[in-house]
PDB file of N, CA and C in Angstrom:
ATOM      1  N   UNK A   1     -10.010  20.257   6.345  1.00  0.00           N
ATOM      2  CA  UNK A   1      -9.775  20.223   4.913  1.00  0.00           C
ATOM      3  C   UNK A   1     -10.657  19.123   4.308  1.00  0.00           C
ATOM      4  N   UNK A   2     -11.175  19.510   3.088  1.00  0.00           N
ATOM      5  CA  UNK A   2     -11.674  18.314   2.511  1.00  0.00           C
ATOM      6  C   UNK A   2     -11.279  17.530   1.425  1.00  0.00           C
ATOM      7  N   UNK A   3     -10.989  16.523   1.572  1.00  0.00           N
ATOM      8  CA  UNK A   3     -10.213  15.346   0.870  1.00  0.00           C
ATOM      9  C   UNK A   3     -11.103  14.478  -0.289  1.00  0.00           C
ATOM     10  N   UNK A   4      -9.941  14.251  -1.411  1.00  0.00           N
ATOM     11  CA  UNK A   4     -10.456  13.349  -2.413  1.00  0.00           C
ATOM     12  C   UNK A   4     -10.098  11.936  -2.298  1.00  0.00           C
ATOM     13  N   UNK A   5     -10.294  10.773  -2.299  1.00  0.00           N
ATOM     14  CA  UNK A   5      -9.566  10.180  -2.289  1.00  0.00           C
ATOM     15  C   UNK A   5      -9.836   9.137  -3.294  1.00  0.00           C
ATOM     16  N   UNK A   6      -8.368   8.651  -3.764  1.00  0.00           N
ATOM     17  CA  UNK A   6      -8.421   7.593  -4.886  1.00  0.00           C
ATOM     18  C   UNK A   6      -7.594   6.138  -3.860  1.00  0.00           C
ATOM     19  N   UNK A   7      -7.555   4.697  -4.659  1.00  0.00           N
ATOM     20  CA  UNK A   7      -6.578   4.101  -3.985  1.00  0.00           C
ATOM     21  C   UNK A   7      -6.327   3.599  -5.517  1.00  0.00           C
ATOM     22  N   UNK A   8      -5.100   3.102  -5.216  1.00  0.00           N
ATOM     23  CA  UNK A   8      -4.366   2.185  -6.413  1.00  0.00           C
ATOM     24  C   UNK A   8      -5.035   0.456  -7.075  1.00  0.00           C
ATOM     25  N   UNK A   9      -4.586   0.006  -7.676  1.00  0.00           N
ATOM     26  CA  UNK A   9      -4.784  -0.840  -8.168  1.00  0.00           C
ATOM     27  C   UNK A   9      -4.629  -2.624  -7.009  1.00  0.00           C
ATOM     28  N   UNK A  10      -2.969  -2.161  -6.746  1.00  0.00           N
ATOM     29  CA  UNK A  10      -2.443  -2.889  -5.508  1.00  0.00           C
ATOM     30  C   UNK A  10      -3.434  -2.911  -4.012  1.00  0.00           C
ATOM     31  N   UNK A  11      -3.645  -1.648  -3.725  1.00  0.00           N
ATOM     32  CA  UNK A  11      -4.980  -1.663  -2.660  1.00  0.00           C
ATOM     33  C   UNK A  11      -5.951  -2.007  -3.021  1.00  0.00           C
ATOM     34  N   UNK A  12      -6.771  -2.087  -3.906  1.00  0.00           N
ATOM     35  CA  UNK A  12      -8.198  -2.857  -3.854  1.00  0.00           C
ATOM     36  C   UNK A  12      -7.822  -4.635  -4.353  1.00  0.00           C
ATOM     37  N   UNK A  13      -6.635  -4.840  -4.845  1.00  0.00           N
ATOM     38  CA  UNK A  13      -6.588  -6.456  -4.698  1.00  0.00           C
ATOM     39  C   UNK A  13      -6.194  -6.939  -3.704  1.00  0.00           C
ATOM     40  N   UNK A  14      -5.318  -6.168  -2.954  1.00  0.00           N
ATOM     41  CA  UNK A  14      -4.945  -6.875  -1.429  1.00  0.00           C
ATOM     42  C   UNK A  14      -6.297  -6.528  -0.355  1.00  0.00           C
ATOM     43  N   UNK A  15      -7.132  -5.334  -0.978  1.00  0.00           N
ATOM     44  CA  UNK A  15      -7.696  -5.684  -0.234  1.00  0.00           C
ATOM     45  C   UNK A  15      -8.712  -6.475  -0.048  1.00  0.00           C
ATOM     46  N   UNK A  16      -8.903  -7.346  -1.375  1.00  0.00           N
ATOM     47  CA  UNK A  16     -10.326  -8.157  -1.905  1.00  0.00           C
ATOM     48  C   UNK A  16      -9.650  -9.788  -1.043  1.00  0.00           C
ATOM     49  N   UNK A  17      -7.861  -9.469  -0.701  1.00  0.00           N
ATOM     50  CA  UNK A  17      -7.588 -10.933  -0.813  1.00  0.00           C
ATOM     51  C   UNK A  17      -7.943 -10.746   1.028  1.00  0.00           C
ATOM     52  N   UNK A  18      -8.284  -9.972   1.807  1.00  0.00           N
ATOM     53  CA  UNK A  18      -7.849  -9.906   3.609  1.00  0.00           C
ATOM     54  C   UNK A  18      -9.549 -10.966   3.530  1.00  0.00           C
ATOM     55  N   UNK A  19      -9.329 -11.316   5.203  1.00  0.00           N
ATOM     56  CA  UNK A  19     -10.158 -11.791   5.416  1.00  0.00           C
ATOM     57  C   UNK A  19     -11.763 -11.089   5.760  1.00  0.00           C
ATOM     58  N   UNK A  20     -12.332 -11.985   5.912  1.00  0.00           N
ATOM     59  CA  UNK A  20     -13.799 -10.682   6.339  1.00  0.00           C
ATOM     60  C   UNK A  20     -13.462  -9.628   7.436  1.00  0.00           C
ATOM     61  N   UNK A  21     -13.086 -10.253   8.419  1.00  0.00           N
ATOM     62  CA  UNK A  21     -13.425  -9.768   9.677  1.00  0.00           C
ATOM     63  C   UNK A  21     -11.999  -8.571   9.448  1.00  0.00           C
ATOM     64  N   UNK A  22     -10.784  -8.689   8.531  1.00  0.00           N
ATOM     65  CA  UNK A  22      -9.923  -7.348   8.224  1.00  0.00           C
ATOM     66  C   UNK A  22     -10.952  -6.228   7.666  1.00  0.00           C
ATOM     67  N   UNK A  23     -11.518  -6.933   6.239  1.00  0.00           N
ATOM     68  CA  UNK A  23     -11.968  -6.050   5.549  1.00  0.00           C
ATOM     69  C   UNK A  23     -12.824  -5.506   6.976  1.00  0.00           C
ATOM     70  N   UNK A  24     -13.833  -5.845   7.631  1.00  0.00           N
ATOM     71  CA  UNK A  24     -14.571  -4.801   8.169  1.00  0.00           C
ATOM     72  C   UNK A  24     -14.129  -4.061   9.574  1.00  0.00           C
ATOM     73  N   UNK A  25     -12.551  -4.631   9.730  1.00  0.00           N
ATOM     74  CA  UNK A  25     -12.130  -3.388  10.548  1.00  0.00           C
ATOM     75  C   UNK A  25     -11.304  -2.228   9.743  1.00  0.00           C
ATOM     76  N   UNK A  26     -11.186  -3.104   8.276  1.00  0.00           N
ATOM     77  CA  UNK A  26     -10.923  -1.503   7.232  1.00  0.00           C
ATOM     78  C   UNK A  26     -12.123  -0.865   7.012  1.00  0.00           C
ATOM     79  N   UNK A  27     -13.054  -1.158   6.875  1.00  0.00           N
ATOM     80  CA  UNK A  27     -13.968  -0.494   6.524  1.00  0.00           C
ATOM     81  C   UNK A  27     -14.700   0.308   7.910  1.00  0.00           C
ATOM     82  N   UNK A  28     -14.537   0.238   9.382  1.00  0.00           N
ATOM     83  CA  UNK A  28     -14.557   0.834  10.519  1.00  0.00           C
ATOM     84  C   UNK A  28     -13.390   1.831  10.396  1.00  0.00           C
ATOM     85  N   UNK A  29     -12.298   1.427  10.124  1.00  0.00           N
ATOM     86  CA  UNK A  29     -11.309   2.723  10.036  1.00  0.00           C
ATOM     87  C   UNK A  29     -11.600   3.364   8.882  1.00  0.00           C
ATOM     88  N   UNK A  30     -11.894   3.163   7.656  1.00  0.00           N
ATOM     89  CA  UNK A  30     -12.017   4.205   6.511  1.00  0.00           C
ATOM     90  C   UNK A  30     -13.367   5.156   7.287  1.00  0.00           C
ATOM     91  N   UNK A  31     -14.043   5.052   8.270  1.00  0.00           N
ATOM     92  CA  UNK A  31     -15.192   6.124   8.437  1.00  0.00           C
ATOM     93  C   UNK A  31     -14.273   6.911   9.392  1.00  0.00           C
ATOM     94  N   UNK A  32     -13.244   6.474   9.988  1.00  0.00           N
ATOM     95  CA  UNK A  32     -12.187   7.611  10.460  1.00  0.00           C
ATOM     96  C   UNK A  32     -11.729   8.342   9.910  1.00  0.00           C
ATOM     97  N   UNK A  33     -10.947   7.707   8.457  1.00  0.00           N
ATOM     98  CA  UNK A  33     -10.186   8.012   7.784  1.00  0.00           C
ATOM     99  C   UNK A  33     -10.659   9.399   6.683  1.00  0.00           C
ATOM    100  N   UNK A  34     -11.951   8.812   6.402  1.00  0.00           N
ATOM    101  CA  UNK A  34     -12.452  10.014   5.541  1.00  0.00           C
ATOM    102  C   UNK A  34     -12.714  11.218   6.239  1.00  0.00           C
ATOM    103  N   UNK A  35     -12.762  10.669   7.086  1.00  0.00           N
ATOM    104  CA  UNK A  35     -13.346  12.597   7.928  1.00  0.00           C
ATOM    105  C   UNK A  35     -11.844  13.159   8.516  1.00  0.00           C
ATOM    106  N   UNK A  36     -10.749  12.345   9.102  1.00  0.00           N
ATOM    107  CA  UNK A  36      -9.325  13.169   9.141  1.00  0.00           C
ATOM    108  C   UNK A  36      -8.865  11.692   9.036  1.00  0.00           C
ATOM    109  N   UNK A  37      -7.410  11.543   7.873  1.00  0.00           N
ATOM    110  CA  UNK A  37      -6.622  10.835   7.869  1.00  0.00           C
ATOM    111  C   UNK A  37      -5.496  10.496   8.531  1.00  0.00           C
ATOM    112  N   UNK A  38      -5.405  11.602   9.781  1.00  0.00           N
ATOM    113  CA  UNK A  38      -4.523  11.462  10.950  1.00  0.00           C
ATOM    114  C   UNK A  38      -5.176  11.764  12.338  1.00  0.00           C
ATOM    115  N   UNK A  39      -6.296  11.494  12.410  1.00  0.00           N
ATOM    116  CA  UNK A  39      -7.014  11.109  13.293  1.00  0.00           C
ATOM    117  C   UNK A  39      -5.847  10.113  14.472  1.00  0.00           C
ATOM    118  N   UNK A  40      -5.726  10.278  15.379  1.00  0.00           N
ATOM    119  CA  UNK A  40      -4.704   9.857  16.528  1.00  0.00           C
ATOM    120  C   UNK A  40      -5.003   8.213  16.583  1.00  0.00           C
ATOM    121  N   UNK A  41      -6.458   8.225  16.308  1.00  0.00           N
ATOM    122  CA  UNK A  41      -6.843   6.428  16.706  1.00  0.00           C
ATOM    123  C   UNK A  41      -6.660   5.417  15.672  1.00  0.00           C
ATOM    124  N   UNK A  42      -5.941   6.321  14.693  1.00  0.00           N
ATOM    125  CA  UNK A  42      -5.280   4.920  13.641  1.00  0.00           C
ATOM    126  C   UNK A  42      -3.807   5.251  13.717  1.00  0.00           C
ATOM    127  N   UNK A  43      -3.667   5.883  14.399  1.00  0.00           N
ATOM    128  CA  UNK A  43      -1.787   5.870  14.846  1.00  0.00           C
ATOM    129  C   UNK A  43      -0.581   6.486  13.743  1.00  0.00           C
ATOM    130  N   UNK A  44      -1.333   7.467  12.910  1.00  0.00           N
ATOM    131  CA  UNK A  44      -0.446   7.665  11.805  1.00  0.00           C
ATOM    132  C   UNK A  44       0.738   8.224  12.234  1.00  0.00           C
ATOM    133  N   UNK A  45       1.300   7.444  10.722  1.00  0.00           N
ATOM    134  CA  UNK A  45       2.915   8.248  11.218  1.00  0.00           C
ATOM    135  C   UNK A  45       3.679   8.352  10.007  1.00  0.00           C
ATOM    136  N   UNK A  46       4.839   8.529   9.425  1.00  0.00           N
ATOM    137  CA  UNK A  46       5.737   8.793   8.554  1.00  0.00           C
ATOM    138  C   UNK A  46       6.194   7.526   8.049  1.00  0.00           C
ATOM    139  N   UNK A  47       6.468   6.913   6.544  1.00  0.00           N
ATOM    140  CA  UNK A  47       7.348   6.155   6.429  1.00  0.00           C
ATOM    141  C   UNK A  47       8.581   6.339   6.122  1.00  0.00           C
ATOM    142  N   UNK A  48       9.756   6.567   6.821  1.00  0.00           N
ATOM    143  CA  UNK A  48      10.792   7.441   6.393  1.00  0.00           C
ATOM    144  C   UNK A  48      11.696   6.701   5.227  1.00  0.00           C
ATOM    145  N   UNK A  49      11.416   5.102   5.203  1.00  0.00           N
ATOM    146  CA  UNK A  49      12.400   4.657   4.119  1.00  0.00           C
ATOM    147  C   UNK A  49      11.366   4.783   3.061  1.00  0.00           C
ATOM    148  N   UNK A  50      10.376   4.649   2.814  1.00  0.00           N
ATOM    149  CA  UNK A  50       9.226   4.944   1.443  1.00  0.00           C
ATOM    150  C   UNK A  50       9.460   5.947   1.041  1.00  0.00           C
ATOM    151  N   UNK A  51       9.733   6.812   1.661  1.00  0.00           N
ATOM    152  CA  UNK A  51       9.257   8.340   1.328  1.00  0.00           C
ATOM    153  C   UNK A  51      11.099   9.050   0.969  1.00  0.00           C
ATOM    154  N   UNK A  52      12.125   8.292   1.423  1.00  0.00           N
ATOM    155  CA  UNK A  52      13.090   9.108   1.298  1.00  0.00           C
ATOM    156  C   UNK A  52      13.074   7.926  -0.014  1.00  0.00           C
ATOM    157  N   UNK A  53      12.934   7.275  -0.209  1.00  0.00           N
ATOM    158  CA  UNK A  53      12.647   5.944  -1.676  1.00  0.00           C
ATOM    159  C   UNK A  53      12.116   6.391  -2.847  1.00  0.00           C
ATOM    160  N   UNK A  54      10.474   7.341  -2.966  1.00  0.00           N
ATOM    161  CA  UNK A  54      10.010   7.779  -3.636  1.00  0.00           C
ATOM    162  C   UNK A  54      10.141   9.337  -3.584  1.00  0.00           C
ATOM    163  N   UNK A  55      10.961  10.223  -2.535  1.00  0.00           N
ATOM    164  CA  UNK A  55      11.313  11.239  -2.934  1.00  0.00           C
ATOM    165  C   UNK A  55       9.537  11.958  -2.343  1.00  0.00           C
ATOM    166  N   UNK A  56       9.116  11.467  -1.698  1.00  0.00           N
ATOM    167  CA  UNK A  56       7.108  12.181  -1.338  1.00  0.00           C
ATOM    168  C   UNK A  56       7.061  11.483  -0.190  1.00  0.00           C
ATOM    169  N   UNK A  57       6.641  12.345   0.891  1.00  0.00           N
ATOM    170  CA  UNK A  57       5.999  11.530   1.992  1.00  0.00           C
ATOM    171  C   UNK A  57       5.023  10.661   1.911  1.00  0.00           C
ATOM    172  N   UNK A  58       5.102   9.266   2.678  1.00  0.00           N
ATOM    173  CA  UNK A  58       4.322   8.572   2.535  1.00  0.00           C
ATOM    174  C   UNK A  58       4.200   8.130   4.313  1.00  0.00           C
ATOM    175  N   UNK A  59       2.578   8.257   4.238  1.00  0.00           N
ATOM    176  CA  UNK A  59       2.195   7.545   5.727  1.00  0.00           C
ATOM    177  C   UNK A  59       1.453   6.542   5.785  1.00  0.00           C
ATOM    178  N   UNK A  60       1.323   5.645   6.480  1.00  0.00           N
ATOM    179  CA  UNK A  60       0.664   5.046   7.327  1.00  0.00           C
ATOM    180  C   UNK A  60      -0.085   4.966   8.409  1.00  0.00           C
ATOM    181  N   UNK A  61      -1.164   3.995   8.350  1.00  0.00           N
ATOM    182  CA  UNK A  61      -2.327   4.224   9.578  1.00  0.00           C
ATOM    183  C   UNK A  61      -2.513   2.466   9.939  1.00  0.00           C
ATOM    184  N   UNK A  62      -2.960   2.335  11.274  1.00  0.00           N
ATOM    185  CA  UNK A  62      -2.937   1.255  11.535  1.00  0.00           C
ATOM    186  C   UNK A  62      -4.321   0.688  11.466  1.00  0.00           C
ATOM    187  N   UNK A  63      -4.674  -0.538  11.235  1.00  0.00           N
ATOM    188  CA  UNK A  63      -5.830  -0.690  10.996  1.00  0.00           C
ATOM    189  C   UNK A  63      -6.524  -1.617  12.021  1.00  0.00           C
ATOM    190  N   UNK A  64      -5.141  -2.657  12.505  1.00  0.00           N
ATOM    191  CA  UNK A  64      -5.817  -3.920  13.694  1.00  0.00           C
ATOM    192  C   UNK A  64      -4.571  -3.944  13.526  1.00  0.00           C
ATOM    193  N   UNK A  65      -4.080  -4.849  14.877  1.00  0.00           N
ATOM    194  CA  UNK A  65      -2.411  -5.620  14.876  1.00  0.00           C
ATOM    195  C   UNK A  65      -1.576  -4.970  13.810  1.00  0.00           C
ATOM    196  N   UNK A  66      -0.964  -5.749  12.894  1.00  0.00           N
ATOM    197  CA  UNK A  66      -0.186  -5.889  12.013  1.00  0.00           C
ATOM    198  C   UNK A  66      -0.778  -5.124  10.534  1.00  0.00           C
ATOM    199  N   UNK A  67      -1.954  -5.235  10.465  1.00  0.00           N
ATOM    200  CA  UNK A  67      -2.656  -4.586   9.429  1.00  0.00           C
ATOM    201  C   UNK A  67      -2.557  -2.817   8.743  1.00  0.00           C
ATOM    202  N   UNK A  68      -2.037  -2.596   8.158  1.00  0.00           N
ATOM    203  CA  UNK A  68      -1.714  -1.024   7.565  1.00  0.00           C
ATOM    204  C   UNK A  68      -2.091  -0.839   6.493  1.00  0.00           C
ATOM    205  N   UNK A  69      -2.390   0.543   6.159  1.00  0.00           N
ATOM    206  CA  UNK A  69      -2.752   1.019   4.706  1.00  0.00           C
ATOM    207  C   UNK A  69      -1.611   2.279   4.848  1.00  0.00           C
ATOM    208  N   UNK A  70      -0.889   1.908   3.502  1.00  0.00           N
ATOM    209  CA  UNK A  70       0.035   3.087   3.379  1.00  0.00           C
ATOM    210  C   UNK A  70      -0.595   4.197   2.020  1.00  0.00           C
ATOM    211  N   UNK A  71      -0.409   5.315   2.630  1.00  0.00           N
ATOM    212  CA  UNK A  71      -1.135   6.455   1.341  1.00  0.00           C
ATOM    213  C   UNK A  71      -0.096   7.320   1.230  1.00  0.00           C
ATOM    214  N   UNK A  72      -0.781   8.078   0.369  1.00  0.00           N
ATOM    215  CA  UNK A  72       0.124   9.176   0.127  1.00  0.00           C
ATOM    216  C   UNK A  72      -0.914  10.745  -0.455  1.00  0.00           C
ATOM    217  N   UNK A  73      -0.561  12.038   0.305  1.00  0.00           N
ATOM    218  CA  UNK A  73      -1.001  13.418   0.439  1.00  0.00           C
ATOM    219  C   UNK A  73      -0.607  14.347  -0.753  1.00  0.00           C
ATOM    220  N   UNK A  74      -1.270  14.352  -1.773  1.00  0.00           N
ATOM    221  CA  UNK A  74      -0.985  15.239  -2.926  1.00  0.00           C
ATOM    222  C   UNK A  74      -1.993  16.808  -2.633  1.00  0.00           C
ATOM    223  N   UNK A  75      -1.573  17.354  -1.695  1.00  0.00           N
ATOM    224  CA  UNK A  75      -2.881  18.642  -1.829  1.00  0.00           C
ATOM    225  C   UNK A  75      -3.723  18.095  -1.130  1.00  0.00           C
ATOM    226  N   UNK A  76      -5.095  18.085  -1.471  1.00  0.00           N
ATOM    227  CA  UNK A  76      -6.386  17.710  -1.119  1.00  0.00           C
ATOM    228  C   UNK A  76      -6.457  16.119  -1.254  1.00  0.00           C
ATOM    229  N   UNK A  77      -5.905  16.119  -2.268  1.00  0.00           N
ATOM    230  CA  UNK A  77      -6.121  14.381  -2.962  1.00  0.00           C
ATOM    231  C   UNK A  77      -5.308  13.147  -2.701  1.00  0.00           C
ATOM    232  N   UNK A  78      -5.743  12.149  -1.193  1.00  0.00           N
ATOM    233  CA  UNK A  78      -5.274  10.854  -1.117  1.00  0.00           C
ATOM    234  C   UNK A  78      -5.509  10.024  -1.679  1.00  0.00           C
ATOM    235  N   UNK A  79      -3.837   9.122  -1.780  1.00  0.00           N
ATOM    236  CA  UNK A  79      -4.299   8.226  -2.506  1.00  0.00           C
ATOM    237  C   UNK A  79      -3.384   6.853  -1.981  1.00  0.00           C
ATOM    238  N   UNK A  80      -4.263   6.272  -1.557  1.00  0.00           N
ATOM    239  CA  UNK A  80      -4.448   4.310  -0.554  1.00  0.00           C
ATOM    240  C   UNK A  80      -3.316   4.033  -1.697  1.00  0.00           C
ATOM    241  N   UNK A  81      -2.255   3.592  -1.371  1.00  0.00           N
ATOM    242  CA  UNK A  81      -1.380   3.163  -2.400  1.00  0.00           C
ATOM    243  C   UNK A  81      -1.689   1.497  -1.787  1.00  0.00           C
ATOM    244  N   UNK A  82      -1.352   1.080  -0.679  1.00  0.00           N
ATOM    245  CA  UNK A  82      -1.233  -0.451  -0.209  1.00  0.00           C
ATOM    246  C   UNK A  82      -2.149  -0.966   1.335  1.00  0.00           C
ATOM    247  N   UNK A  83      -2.370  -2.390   1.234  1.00  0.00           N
ATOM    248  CA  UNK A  83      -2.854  -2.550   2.901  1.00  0.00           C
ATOM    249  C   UNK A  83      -2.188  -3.826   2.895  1.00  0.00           C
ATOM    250  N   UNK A  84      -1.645  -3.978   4.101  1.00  0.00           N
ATOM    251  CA  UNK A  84      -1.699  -5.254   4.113  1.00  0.00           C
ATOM    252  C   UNK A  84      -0.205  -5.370   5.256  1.00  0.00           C
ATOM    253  N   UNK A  85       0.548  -6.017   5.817  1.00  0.00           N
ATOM    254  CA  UNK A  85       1.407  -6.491   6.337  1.00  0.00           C
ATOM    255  C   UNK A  85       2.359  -5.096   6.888  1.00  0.00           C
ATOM    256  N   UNK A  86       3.804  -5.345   7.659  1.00  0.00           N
ATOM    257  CA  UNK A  86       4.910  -4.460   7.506  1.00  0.00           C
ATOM    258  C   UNK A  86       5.372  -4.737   5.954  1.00  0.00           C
ATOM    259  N   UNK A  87       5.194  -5.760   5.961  1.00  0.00           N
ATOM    260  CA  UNK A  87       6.214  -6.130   4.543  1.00  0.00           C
ATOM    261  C   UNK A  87       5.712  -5.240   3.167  1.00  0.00           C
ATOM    262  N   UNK A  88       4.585  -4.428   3.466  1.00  0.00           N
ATOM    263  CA  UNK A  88       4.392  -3.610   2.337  1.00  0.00           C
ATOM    264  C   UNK A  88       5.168  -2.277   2.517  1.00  0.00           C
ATOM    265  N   UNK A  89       5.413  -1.942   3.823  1.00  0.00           N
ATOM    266  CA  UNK A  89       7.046  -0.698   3.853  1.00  0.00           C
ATOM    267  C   UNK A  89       8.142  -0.967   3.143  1.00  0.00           C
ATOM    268  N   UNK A  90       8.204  -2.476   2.175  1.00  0.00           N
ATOM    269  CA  UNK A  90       9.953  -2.687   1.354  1.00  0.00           C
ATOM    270  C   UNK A  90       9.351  -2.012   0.057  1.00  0.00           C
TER     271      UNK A  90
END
């Protein structure tokens, strides 16, 4: 399938605040990400309290350690809602 993707407002400031060496293992996973967003080697999976929260599935992909970007699947069109910690699943 081929994908659009937007991210939010919240994702490009958390992600301006990570350090270098995050940003460029986000930017090694976004060349995963664009070609399949559940590609096995970023570990996606379901957030079941986000998603039963906002009523829309919402997943996650892992990026390094602790590091995640949570999105969300409208059709064709993703969209990077957050990166950054677990603490962005509250």
């Amino acid at each position: 399938m081929s994908y659009q993707f937007n991210a939010t407002k919240t994702f490009w400031e958390n992600f301006y605040a990570l350090s270098p060496s995050q940003k460029e293992s986000t930017r090694r996973a976004w060349e995963i990400f664009k070609t399949d967003p559940f590609d096995a080697r970023l570990r996606p999976y379901k957030i079941h309290s986000l998603s039963a929260r906002y009523k829309r599935i919402i997943h996650s992909v892992t990026i390094e350690g602790d590091l995640r970007v949570v999105f969300l699947v409208e059709g064709n069109i993703i969209t990077s809602l957050d990166i950054g910690k677990h603490a962005i699943y509250r």
